[in-house]
PDB file of N, CA and C in Angstrom:
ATOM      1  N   UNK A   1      62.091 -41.113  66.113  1.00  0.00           N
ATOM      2  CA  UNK A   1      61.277 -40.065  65.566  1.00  0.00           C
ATOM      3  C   UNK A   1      60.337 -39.565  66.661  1.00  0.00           C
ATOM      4  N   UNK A   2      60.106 -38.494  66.754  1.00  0.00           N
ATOM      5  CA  UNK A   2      59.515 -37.749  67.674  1.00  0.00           C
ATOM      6  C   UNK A   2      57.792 -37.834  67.658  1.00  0.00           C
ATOM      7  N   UNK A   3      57.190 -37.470  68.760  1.00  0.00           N
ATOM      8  CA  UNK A   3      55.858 -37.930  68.427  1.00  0.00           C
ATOM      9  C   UNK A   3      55.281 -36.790  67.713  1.00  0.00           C
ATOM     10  N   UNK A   4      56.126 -35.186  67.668  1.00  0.00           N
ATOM     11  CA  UNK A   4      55.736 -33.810  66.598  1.00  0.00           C
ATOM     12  C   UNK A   4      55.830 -34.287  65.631  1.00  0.00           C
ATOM     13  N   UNK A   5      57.021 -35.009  65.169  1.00  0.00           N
ATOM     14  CA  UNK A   5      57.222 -35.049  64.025  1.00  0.00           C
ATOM     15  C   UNK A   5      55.962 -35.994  63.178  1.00  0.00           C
ATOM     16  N   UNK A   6      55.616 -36.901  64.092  1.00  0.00           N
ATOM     17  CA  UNK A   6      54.685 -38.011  63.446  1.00  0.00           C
ATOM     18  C   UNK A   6      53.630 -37.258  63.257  1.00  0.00           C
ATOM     19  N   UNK A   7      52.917 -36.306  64.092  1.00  0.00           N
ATOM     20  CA  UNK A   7      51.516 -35.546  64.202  1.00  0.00           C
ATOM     21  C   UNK A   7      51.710 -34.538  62.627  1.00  0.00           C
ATOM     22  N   UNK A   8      52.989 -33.966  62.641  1.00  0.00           N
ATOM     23  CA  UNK A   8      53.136 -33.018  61.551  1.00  0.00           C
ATOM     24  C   UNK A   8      52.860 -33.712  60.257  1.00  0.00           C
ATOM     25  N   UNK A   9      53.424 -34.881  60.494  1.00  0.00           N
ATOM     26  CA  UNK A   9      53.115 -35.830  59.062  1.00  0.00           C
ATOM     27  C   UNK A   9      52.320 -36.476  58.514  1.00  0.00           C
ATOM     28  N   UNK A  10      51.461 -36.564  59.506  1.00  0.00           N
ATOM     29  CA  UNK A  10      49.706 -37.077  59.008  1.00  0.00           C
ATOM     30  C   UNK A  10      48.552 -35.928  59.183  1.00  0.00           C
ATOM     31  N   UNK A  11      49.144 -34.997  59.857  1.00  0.00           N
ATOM     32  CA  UNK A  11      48.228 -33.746  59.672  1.00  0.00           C
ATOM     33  C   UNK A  11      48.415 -33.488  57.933  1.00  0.00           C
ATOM     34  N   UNK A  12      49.615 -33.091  58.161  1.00  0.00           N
ATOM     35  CA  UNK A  12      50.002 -32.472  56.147  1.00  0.00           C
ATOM     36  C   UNK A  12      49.362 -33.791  55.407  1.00  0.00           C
ATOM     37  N   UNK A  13      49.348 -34.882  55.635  1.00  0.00           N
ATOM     38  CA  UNK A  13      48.749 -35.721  54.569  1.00  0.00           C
ATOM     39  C   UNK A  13      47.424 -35.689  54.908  1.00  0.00           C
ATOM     40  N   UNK A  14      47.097 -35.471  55.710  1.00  0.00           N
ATOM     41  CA  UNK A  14      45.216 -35.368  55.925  1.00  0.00           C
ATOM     42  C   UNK A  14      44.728 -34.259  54.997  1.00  0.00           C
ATOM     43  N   UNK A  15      45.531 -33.042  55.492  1.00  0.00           N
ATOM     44  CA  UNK A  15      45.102 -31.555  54.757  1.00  0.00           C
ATOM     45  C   UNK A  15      45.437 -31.949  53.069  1.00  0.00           C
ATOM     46  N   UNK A  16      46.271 -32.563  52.894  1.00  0.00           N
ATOM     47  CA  UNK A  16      46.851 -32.592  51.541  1.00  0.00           C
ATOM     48  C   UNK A  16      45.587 -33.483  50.674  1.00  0.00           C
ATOM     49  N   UNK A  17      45.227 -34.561  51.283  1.00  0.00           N
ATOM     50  CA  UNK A  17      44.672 -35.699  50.902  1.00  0.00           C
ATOM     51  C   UNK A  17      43.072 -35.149  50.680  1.00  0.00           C
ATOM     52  N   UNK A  18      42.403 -34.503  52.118  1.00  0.00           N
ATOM     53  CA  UNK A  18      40.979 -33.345  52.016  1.00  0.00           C
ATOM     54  C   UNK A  18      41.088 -32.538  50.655  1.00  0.00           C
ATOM     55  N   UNK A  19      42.665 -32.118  50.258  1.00  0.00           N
ATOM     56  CA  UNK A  19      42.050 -30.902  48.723  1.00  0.00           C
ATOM     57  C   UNK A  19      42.095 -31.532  47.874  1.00  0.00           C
ATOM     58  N   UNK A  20      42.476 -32.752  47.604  1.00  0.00           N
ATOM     59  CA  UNK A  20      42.415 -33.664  46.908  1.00  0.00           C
ATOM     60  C   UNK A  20      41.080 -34.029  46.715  1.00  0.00           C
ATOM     61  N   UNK A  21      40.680 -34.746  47.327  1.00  0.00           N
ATOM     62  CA  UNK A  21      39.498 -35.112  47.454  1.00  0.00           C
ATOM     63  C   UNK A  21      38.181 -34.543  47.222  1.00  0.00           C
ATOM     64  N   UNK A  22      38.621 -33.472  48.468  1.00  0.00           N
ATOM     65  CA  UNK A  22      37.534 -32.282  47.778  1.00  0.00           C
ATOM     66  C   UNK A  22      37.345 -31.973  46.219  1.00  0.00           C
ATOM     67  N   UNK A  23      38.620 -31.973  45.779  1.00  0.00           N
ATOM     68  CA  UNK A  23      38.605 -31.268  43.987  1.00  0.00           C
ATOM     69  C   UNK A  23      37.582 -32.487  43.137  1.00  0.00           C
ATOM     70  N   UNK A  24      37.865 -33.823  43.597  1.00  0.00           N
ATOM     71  CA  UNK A  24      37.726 -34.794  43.428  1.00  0.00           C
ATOM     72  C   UNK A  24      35.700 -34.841  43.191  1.00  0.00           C
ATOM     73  N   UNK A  25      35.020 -34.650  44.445  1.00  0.00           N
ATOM     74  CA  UNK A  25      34.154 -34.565  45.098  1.00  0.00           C
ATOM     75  C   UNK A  25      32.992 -33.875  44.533  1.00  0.00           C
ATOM     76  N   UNK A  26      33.788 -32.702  44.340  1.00  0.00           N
ATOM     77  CA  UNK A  26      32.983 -31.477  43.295  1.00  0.00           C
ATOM     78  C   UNK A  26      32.692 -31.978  42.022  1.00  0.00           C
ATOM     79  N   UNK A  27      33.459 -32.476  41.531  1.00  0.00           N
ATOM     80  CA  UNK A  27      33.769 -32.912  40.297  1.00  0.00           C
ATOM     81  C   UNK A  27      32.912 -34.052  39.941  1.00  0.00           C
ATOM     82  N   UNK A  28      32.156 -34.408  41.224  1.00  0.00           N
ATOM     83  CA  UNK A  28      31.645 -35.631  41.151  1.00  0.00           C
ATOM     84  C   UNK A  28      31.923 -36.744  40.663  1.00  0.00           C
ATOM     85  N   UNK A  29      33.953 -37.426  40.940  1.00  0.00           N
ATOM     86  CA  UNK A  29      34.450 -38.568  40.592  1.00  0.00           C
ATOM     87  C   UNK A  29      34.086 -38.826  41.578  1.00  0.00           C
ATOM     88  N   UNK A  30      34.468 -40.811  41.430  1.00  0.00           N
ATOM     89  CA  UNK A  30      34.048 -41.410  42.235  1.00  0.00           C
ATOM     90  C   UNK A  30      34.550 -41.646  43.898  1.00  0.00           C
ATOM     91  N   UNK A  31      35.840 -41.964  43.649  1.00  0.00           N
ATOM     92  CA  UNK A  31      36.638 -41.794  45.120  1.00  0.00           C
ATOM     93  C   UNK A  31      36.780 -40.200  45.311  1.00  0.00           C
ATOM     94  N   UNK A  32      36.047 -39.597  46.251  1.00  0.00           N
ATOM     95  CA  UNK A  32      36.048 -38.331  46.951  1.00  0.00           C
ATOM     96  C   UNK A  32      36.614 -38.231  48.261  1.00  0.00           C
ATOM     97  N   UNK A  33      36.526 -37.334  49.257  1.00  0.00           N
ATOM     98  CA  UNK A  33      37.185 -36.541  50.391  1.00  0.00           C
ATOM     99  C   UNK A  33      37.598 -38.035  51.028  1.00  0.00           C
ATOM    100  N   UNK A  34      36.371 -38.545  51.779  1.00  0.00           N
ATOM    101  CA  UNK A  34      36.789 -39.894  52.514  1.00  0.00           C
ATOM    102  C   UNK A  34      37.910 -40.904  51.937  1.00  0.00           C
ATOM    103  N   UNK A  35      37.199 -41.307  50.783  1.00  0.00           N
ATOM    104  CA  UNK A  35      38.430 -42.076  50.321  1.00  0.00           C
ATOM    105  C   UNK A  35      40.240 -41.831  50.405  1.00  0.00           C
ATOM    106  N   UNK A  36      40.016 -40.185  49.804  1.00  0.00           N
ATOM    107  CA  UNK A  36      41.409 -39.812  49.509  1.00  0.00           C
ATOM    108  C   UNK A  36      42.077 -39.500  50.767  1.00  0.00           C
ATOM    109  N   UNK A  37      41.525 -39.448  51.947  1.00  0.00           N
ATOM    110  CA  UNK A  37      42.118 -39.157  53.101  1.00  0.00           C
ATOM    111  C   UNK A  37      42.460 -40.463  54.058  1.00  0.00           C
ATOM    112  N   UNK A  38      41.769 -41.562  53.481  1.00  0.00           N
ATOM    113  CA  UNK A  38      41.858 -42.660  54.540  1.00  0.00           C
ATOM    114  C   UNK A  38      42.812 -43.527  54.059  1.00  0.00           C
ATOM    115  N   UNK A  39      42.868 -43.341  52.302  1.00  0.00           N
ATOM    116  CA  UNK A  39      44.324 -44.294  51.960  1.00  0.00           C
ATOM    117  C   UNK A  39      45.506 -43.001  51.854  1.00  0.00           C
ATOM    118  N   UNK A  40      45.327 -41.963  51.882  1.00  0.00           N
ATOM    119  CA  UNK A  40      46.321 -40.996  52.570  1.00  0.00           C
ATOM    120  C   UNK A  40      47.412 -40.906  53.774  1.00  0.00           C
ATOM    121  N   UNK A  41      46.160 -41.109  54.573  1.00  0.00           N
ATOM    122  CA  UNK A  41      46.465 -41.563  56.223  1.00  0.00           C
ATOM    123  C   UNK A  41      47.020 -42.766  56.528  1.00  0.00           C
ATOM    124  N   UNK A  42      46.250 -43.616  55.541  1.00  0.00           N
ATOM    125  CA  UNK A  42      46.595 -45.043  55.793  1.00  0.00           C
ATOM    126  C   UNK A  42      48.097 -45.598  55.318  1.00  0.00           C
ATOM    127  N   UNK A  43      48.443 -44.855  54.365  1.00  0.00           N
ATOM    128  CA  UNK A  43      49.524 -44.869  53.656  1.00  0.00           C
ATOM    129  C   UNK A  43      50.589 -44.113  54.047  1.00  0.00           C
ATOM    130  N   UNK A  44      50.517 -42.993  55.200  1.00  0.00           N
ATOM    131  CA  UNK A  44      51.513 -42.257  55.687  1.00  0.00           C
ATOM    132  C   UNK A  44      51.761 -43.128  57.075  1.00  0.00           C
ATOM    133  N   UNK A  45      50.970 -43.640  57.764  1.00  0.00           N
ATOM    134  CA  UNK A  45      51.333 -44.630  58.523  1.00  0.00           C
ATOM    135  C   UNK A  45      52.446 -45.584  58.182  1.00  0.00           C
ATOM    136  N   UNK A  46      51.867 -46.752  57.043  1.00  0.00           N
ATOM    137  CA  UNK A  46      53.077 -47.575  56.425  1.00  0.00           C
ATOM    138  C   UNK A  46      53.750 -46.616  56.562  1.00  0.00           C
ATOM    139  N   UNK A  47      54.023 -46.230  55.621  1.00  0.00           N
ATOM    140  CA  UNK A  47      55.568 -45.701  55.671  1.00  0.00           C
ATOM    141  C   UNK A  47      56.257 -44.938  56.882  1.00  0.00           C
ATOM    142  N   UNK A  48      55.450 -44.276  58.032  1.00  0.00           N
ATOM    143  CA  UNK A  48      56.028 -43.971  59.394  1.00  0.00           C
ATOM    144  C   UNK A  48      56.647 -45.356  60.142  1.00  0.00           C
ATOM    145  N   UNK A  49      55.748 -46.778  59.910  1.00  0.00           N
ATOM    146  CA  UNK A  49      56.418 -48.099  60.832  1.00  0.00           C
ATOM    147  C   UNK A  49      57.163 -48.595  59.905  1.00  0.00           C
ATOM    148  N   UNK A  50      57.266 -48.312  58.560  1.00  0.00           N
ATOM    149  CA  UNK A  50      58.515 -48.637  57.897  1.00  0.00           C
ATOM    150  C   UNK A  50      60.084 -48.013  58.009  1.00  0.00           C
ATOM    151  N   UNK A  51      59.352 -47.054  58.397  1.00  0.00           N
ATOM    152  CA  UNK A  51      60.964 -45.860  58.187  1.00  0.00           C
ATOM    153  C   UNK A  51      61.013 -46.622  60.106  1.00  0.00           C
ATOM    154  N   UNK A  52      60.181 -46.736  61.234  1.00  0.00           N
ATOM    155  CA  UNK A  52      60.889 -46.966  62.530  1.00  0.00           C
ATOM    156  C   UNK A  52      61.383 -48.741  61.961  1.00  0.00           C
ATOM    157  N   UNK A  53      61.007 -49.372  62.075  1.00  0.00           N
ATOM    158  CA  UNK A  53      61.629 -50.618  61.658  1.00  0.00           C
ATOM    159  C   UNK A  53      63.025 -50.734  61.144  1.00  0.00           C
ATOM    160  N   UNK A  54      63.326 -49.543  60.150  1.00  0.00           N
ATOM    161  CA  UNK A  54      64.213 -49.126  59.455  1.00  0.00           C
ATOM    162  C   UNK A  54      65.462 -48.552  60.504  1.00  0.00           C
ATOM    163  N   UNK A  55      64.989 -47.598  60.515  1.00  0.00           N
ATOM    164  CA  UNK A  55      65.760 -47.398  61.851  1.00  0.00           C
ATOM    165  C   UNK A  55      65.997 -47.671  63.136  1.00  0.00           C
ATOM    166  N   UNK A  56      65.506 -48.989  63.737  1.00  0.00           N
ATOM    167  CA  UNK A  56      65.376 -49.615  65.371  1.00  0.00           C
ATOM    168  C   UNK A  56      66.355 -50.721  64.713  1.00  0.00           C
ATOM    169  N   UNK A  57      66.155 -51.802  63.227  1.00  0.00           N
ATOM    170  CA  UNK A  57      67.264 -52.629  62.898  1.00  0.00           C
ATOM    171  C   UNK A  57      68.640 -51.877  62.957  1.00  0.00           C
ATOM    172  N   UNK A  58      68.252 -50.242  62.444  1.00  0.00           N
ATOM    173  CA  UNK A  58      69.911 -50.264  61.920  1.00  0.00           C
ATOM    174  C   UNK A  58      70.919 -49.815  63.511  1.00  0.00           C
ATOM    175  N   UNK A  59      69.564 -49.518  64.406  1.00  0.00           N
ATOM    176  CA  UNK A  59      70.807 -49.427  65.745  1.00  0.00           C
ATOM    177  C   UNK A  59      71.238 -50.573  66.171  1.00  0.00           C
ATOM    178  N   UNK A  60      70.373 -51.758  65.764  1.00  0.00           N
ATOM    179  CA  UNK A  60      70.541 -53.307  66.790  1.00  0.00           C
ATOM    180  C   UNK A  60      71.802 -53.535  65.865  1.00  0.00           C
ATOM    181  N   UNK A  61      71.947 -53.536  64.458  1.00  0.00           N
ATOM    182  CA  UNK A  61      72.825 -53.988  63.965  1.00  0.00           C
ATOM    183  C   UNK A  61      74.487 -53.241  64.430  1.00  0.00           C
ATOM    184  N   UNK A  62      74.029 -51.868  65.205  1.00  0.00           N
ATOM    185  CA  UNK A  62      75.242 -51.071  65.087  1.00  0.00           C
ATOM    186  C   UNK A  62      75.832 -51.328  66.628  1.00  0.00           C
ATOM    187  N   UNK A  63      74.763 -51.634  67.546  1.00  0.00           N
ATOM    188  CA  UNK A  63      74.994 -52.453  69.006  1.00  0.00           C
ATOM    189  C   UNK A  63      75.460 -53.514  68.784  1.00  0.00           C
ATOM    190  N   UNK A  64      75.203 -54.224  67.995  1.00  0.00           N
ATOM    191  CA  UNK A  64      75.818 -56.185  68.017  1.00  0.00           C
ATOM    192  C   UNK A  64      76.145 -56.093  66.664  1.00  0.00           C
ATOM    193  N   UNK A  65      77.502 -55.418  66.036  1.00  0.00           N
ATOM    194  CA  UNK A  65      78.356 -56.001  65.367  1.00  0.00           C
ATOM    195  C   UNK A  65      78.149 -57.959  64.900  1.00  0.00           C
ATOM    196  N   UNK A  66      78.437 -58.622  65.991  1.00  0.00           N
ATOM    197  CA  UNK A  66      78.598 -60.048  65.449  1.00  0.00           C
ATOM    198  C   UNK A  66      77.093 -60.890  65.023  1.00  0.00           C
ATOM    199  N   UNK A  67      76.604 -60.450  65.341  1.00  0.00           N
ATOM    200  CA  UNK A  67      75.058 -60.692  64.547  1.00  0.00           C
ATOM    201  C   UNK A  67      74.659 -59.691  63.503  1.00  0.00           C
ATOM    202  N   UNK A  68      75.411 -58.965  63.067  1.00  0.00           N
ATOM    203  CA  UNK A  68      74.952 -57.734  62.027  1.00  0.00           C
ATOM    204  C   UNK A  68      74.393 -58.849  60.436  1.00  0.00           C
ATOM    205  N   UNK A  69      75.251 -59.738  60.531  1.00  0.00           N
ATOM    206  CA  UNK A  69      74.529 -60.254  59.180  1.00  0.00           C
ATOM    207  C   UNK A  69      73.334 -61.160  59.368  1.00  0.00           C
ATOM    208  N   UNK A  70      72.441 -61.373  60.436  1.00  0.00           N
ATOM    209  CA  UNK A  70      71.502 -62.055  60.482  1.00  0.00           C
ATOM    210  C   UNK A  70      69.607 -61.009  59.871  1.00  0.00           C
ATOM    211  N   UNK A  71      70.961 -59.817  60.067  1.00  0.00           N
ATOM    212  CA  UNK A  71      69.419 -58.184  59.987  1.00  0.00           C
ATOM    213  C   UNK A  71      69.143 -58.361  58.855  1.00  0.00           C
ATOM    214  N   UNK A  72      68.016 -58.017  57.928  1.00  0.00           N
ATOM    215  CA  UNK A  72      67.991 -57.290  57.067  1.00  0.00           C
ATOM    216  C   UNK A  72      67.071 -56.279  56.929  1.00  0.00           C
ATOM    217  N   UNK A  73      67.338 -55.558  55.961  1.00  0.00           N
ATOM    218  CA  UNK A  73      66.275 -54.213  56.234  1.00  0.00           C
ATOM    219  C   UNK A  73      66.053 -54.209  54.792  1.00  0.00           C
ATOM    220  N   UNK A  74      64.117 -53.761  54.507  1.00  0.00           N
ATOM    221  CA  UNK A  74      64.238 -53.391  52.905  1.00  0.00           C
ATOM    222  C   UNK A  74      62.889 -52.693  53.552  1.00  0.00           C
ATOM    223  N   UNK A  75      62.856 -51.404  53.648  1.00  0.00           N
ATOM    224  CA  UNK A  75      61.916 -50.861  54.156  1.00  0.00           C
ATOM    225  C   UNK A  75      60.874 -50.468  52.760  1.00  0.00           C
ATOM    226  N   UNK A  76      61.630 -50.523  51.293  1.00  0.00           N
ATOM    227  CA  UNK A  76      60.301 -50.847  50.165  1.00  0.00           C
ATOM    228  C   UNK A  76      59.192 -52.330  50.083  1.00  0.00           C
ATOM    229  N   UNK A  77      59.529 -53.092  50.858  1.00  0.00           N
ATOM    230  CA  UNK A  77      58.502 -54.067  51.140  1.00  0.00           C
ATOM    231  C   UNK A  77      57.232 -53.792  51.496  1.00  0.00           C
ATOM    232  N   UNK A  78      56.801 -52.786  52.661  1.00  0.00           N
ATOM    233  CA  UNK A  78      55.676 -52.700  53.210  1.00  0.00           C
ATOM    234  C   UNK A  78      55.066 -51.726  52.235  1.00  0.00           C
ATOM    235  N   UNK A  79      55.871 -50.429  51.799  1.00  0.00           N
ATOM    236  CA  UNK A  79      55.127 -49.392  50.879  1.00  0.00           C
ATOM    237  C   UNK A  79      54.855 -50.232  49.251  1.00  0.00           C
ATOM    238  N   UNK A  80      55.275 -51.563  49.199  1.00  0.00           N
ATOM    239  CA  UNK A  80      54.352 -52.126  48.035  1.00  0.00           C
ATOM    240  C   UNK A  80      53.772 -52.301  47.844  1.00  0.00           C
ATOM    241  N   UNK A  81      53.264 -53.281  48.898  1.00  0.00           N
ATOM    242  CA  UNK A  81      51.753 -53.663  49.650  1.00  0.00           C
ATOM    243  C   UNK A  81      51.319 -52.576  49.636  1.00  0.00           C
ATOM    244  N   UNK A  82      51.338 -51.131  50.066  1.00  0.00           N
ATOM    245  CA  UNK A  82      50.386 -50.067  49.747  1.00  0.00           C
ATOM    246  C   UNK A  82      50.541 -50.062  48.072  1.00  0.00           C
ATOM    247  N   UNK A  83      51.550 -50.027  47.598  1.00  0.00           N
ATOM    248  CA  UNK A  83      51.082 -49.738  45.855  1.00  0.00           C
ATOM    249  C   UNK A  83      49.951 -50.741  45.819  1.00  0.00           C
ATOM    250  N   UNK A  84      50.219 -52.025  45.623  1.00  0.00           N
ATOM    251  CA  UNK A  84      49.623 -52.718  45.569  1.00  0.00           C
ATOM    252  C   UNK A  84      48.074 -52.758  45.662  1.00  0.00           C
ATOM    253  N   UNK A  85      47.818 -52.424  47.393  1.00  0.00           N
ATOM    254  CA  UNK A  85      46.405 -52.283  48.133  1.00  0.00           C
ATOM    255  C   UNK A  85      45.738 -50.704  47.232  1.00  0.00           C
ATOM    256  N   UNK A  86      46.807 -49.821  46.855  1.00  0.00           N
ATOM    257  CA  UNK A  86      46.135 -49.104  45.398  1.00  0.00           C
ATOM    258  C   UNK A  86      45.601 -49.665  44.666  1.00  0.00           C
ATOM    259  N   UNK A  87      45.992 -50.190  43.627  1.00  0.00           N
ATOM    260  CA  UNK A  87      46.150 -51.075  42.264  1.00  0.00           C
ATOM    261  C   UNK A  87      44.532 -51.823  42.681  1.00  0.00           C
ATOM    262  N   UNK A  88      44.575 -52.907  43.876  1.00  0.00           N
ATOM    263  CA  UNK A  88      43.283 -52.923  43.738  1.00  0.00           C
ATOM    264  C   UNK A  88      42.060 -52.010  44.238  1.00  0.00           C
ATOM    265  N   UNK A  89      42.224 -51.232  44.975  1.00  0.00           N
ATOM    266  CA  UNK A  89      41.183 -50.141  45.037  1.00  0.00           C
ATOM    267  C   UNK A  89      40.627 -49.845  43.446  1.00  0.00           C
ATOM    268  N   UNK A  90      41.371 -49.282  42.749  1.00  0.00           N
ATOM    269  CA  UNK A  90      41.504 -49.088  41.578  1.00  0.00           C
ATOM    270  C   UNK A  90      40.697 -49.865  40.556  1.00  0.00           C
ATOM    271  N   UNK A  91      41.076 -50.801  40.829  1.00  0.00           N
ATOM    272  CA  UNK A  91      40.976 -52.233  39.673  1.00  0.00           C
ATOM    273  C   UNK A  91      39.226 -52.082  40.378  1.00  0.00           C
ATOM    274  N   UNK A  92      38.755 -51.940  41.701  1.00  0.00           N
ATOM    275  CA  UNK A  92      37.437 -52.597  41.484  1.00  0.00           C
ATOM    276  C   UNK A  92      36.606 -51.035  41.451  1.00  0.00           C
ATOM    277  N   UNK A  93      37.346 -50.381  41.720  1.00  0.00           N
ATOM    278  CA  UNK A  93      36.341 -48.885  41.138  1.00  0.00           C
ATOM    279  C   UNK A  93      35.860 -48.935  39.467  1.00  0.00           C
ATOM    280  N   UNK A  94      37.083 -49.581  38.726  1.00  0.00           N
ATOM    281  CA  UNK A  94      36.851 -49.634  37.172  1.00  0.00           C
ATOM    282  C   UNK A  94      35.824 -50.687  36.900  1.00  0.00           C
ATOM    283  N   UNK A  95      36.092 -51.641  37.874  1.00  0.00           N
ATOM    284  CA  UNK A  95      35.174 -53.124  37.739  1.00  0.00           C
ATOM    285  C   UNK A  95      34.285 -52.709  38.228  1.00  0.00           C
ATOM    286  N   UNK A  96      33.257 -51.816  39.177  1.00  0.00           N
ATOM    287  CA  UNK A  96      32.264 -51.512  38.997  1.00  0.00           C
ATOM    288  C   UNK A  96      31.871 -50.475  38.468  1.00  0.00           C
ATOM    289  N   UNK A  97      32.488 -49.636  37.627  1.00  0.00           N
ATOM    290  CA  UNK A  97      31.924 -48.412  36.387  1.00  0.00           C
ATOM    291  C   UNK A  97      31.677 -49.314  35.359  1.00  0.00           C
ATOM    292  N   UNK A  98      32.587 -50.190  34.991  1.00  0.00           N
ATOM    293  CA  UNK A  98      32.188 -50.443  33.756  1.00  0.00           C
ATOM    294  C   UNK A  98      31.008 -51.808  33.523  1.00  0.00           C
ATOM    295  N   UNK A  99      30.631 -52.272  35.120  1.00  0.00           N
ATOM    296  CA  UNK A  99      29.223 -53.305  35.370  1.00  0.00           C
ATOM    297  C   UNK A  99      28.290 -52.229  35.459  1.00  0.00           C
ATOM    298  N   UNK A 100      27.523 -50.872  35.278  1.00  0.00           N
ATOM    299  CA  UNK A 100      27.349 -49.990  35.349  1.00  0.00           C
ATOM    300  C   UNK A 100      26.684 -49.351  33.926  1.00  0.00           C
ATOM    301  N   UNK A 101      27.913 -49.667  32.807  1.00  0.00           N
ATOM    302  CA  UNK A 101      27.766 -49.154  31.894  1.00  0.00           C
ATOM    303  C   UNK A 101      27.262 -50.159  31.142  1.00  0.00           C
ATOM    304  N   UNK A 102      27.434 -51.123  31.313  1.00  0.00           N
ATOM    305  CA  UNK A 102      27.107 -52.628  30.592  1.00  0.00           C
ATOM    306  C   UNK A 102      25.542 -53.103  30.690  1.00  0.00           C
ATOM    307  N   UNK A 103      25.380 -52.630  31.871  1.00  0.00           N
ATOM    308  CA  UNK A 103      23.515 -52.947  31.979  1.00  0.00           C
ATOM    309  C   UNK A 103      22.174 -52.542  31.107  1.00  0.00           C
TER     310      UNK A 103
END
């Protein structure tokens, strides 16, 4: 993958992730501009060293035939861990609104 191609793809998720955020911001929810751009960014990464991983195994496997079954590739592993590293962002934004509301 090219180093345009990588710049094109975290620019569009930066810009994408800023109107997000922004809408967000105004609105005065809680995760605004920063937030939505840094697990944006952070998350278009994973998945840029997932997809090269993805593709650097599948040439080694296509160079060395007789070791081809030692590879494996499951490039949804790492983008779980981002669901995941969501899920708790999430979980403690709610866990502190609702210590908040309780006082």
């Amino acid at each position: 993958m090219s180093i345009e191609v990588v710049a094109m793809r975290l620019i569009l998720v930066t810009v994408l992730s800023a109107v997000i955020g922004f809408e967000r911001e105004v609105n005065n929810a809680n995760a605004g501009l920063k937030t939505h751009m840094i697990v944006g960014v952070g998350a278009t990464i994973v998945a840029l060293i997932s997809e090269q991983i993805e593709f650097e195994t599948i040439e080694r496997v296509i160079s060395m035939q007789e070791i081809s079954s030692a590879f494996r590739v499951d490039p949804s592993r790492l983008i779980a861990q981002v669901v995941s590293g969501i899920g708790f962002l999430g979980q403690v934004q709610l866990s502190s609104r609702s210590a908040t509301f309780q006082v």
